[in-house]
Structure formats: C-alpha cells, structure tokens
N, C-alpha and C. Protein backbone atom coordinates (compact mmCIF):
# COMPACT_ATOMS: atom_id res chain seq x y z
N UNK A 1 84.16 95.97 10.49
CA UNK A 1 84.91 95.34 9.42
C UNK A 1 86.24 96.09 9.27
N UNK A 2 87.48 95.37 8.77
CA UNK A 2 88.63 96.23 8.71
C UNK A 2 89.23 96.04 7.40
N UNK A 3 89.20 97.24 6.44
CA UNK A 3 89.53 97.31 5.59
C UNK A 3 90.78 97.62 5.30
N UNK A 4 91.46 96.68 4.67
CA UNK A 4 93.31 97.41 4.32
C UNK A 4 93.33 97.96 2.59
N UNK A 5 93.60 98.78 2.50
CA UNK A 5 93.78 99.24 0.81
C UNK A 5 95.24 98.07 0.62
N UNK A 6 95.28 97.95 -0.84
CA UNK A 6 96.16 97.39 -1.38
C UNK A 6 97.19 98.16 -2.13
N UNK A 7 97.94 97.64 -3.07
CA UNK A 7 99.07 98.34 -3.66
C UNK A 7 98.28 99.03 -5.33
N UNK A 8 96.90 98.43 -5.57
CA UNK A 8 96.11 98.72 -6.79
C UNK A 8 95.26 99.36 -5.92
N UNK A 9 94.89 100.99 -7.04
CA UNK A 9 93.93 101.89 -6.06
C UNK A 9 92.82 100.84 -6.41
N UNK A 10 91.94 101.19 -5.23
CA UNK A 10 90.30 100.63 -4.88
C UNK A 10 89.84 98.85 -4.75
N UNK A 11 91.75 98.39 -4.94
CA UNK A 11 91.27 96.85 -4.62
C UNK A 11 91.32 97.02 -2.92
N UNK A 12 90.16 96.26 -2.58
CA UNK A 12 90.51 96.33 -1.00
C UNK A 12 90.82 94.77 -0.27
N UNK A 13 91.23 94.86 0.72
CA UNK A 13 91.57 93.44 1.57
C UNK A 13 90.13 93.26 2.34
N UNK A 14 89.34 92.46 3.23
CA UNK A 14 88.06 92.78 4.08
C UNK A 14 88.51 91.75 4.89
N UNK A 15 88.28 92.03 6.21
CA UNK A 15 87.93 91.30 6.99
C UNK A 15 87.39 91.14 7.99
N UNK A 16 86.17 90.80 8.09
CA UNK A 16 84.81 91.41 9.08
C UNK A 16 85.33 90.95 10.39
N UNK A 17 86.18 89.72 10.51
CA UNK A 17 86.29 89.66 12.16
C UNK A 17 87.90 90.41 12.62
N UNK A 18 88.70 90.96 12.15
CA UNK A 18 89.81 91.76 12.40
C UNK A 18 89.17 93.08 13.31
N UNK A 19 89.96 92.92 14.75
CA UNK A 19 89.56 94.64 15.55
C UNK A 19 90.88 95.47 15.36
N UNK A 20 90.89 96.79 15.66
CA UNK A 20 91.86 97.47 15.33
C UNK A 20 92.94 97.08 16.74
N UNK A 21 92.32 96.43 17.67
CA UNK A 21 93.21 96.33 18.65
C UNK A 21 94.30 94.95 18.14
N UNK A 22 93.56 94.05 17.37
CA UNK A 22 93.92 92.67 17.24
C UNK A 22 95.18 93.22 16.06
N UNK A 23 95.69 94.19 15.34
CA UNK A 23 96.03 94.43 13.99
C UNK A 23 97.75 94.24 14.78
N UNK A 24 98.40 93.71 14.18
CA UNK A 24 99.98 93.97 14.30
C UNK A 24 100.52 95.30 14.29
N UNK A 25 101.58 95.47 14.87
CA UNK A 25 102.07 96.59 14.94
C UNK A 25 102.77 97.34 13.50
N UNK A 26 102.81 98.55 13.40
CA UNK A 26 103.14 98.93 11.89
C UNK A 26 101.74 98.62 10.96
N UNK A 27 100.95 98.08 11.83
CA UNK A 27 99.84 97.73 10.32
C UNK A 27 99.26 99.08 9.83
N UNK A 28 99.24 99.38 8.79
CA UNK A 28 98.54 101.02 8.03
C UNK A 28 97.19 100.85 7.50
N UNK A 29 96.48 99.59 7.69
CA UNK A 29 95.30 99.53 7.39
C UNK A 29 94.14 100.16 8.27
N UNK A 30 92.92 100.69 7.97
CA UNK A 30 92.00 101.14 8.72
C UNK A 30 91.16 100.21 8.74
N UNK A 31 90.12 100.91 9.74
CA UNK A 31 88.35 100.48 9.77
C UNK A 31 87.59 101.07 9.19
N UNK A 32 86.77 100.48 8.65
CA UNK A 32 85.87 101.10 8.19
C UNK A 32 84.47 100.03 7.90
N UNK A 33 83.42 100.65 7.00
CA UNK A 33 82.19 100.12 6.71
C UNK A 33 81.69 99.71 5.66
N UNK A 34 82.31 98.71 4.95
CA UNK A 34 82.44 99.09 3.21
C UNK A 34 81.51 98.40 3.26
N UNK A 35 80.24 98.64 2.37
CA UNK A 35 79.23 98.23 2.43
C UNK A 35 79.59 96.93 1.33
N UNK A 36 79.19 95.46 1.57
CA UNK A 36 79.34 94.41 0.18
C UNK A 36 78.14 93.69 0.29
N UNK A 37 76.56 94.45 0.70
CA UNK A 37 75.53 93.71 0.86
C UNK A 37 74.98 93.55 -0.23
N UNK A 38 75.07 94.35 -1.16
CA UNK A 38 74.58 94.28 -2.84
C UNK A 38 75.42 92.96 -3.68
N UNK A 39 76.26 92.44 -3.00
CA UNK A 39 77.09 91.15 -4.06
C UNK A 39 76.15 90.10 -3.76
N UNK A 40 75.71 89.26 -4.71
CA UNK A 40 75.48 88.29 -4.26
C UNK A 40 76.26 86.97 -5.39
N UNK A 41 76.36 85.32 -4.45
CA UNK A 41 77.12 84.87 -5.24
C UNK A 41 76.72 83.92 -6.69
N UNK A 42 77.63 84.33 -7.32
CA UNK A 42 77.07 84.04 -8.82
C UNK A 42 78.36 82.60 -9.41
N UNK A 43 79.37 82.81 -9.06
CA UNK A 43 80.44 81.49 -9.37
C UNK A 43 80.94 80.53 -7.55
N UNK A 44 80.76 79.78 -7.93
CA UNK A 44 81.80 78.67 -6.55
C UNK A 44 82.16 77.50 -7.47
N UNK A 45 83.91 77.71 -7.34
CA UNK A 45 84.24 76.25 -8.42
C UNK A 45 85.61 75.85 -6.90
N UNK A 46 85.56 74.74 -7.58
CA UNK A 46 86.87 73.88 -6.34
C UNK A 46 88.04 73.53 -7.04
N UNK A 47 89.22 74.47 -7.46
CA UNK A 47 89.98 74.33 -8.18
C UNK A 47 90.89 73.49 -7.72
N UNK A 48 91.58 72.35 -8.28
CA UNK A 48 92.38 70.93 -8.31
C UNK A 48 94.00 71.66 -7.09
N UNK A 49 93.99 70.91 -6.22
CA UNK A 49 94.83 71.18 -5.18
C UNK A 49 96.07 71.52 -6.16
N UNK A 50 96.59 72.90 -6.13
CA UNK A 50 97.67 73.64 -7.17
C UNK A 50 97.69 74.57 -7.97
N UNK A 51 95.96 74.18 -8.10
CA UNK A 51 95.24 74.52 -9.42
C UNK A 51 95.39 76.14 -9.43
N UNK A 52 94.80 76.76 -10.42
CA UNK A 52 94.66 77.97 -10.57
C UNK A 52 93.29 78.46 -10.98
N UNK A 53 92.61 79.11 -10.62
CA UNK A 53 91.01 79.45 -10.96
C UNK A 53 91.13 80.75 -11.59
N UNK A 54 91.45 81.00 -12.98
CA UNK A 54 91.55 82.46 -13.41
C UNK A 54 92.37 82.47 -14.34
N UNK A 55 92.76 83.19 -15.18
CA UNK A 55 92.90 84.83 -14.48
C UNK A 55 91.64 85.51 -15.20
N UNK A 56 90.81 86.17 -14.79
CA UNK A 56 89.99 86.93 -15.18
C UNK A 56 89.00 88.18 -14.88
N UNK A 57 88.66 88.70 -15.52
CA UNK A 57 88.19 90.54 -15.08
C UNK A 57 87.02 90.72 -15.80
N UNK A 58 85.86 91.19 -15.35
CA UNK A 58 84.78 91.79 -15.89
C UNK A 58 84.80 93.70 -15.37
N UNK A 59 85.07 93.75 -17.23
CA UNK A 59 85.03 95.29 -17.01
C UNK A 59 84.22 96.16 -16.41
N UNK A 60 83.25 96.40 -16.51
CA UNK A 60 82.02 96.78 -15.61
C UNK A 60 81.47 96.77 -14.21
N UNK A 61 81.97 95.54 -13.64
CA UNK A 61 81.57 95.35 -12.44
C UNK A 61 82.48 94.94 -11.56
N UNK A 62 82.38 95.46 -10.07
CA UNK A 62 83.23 94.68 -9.09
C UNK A 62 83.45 93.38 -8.77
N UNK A 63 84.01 92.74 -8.41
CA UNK A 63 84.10 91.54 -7.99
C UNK A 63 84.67 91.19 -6.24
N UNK A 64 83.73 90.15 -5.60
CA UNK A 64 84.43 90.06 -4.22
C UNK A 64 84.90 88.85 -4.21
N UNK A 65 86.05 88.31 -4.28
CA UNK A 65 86.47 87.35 -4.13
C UNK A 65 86.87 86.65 -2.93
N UNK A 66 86.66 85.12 -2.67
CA UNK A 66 86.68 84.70 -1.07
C UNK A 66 86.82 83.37 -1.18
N UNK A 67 87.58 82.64 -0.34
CA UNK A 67 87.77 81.60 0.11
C UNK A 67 87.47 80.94 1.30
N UNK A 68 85.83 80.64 1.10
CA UNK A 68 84.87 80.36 2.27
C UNK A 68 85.72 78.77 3.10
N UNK A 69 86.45 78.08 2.05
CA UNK A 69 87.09 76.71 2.75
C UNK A 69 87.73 76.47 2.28
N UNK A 70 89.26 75.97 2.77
CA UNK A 70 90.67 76.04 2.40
C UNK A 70 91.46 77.17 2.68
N UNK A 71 92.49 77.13 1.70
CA UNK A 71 93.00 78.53 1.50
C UNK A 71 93.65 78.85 0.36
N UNK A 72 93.48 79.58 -0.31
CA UNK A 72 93.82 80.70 -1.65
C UNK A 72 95.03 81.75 -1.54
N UNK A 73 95.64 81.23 -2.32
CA UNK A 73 96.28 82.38 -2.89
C UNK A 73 96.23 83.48 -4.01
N UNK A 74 95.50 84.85 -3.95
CA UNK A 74 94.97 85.41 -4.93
C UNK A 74 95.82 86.69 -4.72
N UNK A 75 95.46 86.67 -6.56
CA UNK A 75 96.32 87.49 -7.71
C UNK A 75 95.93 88.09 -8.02
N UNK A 76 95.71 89.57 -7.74
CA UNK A 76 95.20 90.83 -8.83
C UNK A 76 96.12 91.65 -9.07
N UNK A 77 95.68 91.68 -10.60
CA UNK A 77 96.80 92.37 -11.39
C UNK A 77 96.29 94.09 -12.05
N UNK A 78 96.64 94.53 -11.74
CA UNK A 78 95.78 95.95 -12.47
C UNK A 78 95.52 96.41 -13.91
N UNK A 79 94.70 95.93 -14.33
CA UNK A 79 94.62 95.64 -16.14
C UNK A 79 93.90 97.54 -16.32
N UNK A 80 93.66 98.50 -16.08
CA UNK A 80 92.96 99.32 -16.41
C UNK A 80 94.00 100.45 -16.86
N UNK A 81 94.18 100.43 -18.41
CA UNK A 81 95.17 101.29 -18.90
C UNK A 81 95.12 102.99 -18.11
N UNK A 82 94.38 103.47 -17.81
CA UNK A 82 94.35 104.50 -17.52
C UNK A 82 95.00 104.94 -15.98
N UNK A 83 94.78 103.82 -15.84
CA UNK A 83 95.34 103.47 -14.45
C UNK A 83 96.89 103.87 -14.16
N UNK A 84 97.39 104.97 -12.84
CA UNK A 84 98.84 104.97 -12.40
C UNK A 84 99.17 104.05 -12.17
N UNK A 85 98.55 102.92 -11.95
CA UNK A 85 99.59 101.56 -11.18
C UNK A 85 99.23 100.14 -12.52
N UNK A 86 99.25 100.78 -13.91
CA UNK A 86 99.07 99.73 -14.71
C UNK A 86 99.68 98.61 -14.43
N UNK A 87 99.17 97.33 -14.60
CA UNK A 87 100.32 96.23 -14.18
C UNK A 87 100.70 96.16 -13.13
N UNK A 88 100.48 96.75 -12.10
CA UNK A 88 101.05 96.53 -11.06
C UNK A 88 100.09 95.18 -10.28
N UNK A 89 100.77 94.12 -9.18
CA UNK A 89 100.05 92.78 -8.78
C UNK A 89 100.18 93.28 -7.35
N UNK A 90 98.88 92.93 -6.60
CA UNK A 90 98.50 92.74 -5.41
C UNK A 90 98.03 91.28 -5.50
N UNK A 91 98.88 90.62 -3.72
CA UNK A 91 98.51 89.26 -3.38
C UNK A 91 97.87 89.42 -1.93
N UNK A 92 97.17 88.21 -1.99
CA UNK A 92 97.19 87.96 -0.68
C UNK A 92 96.48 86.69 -0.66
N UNK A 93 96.85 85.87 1.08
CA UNK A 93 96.00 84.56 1.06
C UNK A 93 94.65 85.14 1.64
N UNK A 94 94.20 84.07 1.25
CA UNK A 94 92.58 84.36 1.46
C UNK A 94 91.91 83.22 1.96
N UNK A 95 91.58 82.88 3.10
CA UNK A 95 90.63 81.83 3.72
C UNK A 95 89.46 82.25 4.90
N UNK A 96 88.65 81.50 4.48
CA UNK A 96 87.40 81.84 5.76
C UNK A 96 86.74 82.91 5.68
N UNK A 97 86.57 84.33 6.49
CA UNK A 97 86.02 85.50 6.13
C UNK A 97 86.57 86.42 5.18
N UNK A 98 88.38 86.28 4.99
CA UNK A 98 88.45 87.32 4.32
C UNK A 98 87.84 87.03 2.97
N UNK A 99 88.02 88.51 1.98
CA UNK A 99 87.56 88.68 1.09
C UNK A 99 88.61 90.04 0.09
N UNK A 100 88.37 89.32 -1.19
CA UNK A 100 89.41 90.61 -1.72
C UNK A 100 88.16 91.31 -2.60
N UNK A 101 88.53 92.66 -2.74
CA UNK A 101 87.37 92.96 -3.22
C UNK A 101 87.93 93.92 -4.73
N UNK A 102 87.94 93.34 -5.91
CA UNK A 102 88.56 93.50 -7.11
C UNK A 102 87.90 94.60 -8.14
N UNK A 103 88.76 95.97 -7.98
CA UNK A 103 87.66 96.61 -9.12
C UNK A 103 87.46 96.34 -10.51
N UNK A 104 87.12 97.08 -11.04
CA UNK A 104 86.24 96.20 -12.39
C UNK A 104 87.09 96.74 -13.25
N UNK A 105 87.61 95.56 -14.33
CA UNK A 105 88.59 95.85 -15.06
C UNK A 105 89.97 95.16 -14.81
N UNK A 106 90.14 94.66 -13.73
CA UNK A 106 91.16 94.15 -12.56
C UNK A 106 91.13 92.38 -12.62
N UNK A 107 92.33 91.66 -13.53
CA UNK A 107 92.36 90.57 -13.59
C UNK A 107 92.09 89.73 -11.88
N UNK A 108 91.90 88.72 -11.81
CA UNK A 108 92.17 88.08 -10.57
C UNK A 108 92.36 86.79 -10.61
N UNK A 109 92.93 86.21 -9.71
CA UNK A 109 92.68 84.86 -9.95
C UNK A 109 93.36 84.16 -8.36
N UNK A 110 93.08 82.56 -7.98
CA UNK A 110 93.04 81.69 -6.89
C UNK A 110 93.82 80.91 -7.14
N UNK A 111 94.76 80.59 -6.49
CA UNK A 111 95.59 78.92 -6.52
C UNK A 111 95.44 78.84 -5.14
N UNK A 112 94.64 77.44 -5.47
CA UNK A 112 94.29 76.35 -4.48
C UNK A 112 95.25 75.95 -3.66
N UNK A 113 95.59 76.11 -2.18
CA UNK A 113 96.91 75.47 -1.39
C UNK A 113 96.47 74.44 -0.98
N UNK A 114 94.95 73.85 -0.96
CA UNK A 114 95.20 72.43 -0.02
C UNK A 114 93.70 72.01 -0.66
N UNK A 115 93.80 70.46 -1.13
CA UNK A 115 92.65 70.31 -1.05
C UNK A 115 91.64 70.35 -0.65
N UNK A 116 90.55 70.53 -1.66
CA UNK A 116 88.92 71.26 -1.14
C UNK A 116 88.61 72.49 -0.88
N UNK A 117 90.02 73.07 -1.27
CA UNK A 117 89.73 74.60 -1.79
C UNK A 117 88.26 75.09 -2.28
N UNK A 118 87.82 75.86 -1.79
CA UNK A 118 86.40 76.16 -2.67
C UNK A 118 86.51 77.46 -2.75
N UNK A 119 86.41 78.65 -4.35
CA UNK A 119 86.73 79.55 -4.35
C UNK A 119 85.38 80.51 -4.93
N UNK A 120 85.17 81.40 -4.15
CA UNK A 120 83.59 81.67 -4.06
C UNK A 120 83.68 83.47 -4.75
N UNK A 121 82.99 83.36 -5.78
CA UNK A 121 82.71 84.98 -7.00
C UNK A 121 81.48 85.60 -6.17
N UNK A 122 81.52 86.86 -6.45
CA UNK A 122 80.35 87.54 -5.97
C UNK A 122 80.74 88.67 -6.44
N UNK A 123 79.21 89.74 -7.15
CA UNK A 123 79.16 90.55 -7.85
C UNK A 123 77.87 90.98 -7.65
N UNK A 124 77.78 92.62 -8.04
CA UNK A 124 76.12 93.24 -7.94
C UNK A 124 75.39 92.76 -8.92
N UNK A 125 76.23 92.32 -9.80
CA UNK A 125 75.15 91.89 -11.35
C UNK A 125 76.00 90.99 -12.05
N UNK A 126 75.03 89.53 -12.21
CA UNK A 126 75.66 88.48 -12.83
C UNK A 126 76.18 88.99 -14.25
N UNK A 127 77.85 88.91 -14.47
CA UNK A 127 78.27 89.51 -15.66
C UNK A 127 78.47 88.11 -17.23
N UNK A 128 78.34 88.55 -17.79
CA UNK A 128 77.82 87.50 -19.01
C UNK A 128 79.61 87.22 -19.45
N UNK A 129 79.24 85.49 -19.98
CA UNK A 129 80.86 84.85 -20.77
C UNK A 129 81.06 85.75 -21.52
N UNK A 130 80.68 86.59 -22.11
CA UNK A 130 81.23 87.37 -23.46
C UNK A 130 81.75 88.71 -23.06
N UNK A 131 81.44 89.10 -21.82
CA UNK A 131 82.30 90.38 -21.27
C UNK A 131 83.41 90.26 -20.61
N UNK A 132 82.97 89.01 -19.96
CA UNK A 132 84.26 88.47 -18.95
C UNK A 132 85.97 88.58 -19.86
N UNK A 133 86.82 88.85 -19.15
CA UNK A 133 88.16 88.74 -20.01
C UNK A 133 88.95 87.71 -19.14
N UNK A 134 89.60 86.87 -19.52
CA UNK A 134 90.32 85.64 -19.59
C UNK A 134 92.09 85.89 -20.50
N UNK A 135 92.75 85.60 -19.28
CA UNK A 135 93.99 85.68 -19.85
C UNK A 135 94.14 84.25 -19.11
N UNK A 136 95.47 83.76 -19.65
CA UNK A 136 95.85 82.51 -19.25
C UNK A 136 97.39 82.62 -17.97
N UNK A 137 96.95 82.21 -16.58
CA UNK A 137 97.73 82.45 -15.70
C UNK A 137 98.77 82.48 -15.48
N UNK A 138 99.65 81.45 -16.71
CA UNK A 138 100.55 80.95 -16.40
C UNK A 138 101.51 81.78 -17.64
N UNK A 139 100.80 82.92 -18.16
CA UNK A 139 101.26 83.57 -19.29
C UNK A 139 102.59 83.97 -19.48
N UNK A 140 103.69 84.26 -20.04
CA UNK A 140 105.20 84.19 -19.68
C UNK A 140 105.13 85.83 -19.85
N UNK A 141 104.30 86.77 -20.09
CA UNK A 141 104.28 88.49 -20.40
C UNK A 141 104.19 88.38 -18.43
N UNK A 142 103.38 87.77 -18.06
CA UNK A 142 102.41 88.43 -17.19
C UNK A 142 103.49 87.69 -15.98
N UNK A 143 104.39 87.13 -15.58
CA UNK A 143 105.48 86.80 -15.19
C UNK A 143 104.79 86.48 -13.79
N UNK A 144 103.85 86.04 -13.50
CA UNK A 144 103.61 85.69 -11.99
C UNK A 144 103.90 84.36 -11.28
N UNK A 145 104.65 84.95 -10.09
CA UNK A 145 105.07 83.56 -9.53
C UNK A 145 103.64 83.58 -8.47
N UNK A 146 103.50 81.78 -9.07
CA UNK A 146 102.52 81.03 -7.70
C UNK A 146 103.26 81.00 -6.94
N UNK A 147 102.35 80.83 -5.33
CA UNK A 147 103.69 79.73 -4.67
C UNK A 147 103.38 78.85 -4.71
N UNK A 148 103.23 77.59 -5.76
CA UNK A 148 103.33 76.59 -6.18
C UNK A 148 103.42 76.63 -7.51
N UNK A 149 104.59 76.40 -8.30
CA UNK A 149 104.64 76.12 -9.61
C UNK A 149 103.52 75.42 -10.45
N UNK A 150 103.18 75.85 -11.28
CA UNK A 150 102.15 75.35 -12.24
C UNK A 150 102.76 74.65 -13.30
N UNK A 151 102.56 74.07 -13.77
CA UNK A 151 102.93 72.53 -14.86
C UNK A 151 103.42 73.36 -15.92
N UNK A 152 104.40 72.90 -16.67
CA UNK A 152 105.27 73.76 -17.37
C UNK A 152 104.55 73.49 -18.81
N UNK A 153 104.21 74.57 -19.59
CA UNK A 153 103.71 74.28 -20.73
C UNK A 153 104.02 75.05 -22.05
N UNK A 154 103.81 74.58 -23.10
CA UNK A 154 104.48 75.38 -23.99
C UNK A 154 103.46 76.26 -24.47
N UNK A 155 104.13 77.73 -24.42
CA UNK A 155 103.09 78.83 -24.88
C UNK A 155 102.92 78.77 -26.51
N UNK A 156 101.86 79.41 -26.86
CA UNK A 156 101.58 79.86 -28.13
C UNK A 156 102.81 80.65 -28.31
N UNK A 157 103.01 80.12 -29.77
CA UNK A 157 104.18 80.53 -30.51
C UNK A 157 104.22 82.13 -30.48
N UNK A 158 103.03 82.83 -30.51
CA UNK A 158 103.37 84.75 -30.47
C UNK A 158 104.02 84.93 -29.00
N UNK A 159 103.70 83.97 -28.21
CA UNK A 159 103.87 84.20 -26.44
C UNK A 159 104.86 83.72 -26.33
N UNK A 160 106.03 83.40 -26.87
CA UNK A 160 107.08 82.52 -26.28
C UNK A 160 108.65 83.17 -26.85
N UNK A 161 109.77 82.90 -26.16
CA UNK A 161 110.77 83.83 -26.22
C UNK A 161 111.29 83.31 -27.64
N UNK A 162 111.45 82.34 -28.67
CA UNK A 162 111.66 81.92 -29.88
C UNK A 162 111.06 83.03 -30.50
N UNK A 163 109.62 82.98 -30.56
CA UNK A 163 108.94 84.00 -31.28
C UNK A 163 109.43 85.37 -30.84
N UNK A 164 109.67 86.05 -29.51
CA UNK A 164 109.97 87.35 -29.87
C UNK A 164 111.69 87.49 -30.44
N UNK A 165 112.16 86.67 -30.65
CA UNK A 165 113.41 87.08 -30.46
C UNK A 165 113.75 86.96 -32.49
N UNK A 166 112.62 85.75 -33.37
CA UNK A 166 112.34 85.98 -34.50
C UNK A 166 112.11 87.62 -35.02
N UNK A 167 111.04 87.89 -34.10
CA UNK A 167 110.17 89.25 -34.77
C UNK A 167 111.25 90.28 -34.25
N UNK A 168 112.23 90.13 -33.29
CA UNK A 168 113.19 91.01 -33.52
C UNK A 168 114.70 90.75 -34.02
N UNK A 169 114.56 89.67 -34.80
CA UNK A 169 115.84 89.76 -35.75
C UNK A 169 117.31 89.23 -34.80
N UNK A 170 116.82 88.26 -33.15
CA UNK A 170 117.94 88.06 -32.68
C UNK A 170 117.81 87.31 -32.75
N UNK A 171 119.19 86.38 -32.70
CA UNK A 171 119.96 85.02 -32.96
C UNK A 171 118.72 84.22 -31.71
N UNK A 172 118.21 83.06 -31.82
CA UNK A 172 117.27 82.35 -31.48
C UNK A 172 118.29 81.34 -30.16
N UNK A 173 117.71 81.25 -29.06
CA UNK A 173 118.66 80.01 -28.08
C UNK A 173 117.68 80.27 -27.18
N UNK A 174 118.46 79.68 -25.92
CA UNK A 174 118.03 80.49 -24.34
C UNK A 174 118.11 81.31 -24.27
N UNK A 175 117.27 81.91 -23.07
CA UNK A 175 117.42 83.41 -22.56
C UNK A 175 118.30 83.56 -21.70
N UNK A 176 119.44 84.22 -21.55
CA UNK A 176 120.23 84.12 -20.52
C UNK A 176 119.86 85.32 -19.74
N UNK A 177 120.29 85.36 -18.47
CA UNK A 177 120.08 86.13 -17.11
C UNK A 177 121.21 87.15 -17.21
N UNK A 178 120.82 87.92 -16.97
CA UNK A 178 122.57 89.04 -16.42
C UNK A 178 121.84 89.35 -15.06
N UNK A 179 122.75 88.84 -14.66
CA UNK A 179 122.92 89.67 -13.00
C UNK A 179 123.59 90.19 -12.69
N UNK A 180 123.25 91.51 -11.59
CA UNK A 180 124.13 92.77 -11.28
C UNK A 180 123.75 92.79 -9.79
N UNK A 181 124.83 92.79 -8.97
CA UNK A 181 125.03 93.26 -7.55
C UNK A 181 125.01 94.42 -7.00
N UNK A 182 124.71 95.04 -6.80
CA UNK A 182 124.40 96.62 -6.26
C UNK A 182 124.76 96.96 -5.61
C-alpha cells in the first residue's frame, strides 16, 4: 500500500494499488502498511452530480473516506484547536481504491464530479448523530472553493458580510477586493 502524508498531520492519502516504481518523479510520499482492517462501513450516500456530502467530523474516531464509483473531490479541513496546522485544508480526488483517511476531529467532506458518485464512510466504531459535527460547506468563514460552484445561497444573518460589518460599526455595501502586485 502507498501511503502519502498530507498537508494536516495524520490525515493520510492510501492507495493499495500505487508501487513505488509507478510514483512520479519528485513524489515525497512513502510505502508503507497502514493497517485499515478494523474500519468497517457504516455510511454510503450518492450525492446529486455537484452535490456536496458534508462537511463533517466525529471527534473521537477516525474516519476512511472513499469513492468506490465515480469520482470525488474531498475536503479536509483541520478543525482540532490544538493543532499547528489549525484550519489548514487538504484536497484530493478520490475514485476507486483510493482512500483518505481523516483523523478524528477533522471536518471532511465529497463533491460529486459525475453522476453516480457513490461516497463510502468507514470507521472502527459506528459514531452516533449527536457526536457527529456538521458545519455547512458552503460556509462564507470556511472560504472553500469546489471545483464546481455550489448554488449561491443566502447565509444566516450572523454568517454573512452585512452582519459582520453591523457588529463592527462599518458603513454596510459590498465587499470590495484590494489587490496588490508583488
């Protein structure tokens, strides 16, 4: 199996049929044996060709995420305050064997690239709705670009730039851009 670390410590990339001979040049990923025989699968949903399946993290437990048919684009974001790389997002597509393997605490989530996407959960221990954490993907804090735009919607009034710009006492409009050339 060939394991690549990601840009979040202990999320890993997997991919059981990758040899170290087959790897591109410059690749910094290793081999190794990461054991994922203890997951077994507990969610498979078929999110709407665009769609987004997530964002969400169970504190406690790992998660292996995989896209047994189609292909996925998945999002982990590093939610674990204690964490050096708070906030920081690891992507990658995901179809067929690979597998991302999400530590616990660690939002994630799938957008569907082609219909019949099927996006497949697996965990050592089925984790209960009430631990699970759920943020909403398309959140304007959490600034992630799909590569496919998601349907434009209006955030909750605490989430939206009207509201912060109230609670800080600035004149209310658009947000304008400054750009700087370097």
């Amino acid at each position: 199996m060939h394991v690549l670390r990601t840009v979040v410590p202990d999320a890993l990339l997997l991919d059981p049929g990758t040899t170290p001979a087959a790897r591109p040049a410059g690749h910094t990923g290793h081999t190794d044996t990461t054991p994922t025989a203890g997951f077994v699968v507990h969610r498979r949903r078929r999110p709407a060709h665009d769609a987004v399946h997530g964002l969400h993290a169970h504190p406690d437990e790992p998660t292996l995420l995989g896209v047994p048919r189609g292909t996925g684009y998945a999002v982990l974001v590093d939610t674990r305050p204690a964490s050096a790389t708070f906030g920081r997002l690891a992507v990658a597509l995901l179809d067929g064997p690979r597998t991302l393997l999400v530590p616990p605490g660690c939002l994630y989530g799938v957008q569907a690239l082609c219909p019949g996407t099927l996006v497949e959960l697996r965990s050592p221990a089925r984790p209960s709705r009430r631990e699970r954490i759920t943020v909403d993907p398309d959140d304007p804090d959490l600034n992630i670009r799909w590569l496919r735009p998601l349907p434009a919607r209006t955030p909750d009034a605490d989430r939206s730039w009207a509201g912060l710009c109230s609670r800080l006492g600035a004149p209310t409009g658009p947000r304008r851009e400054h750009v700087s050339l370097w």
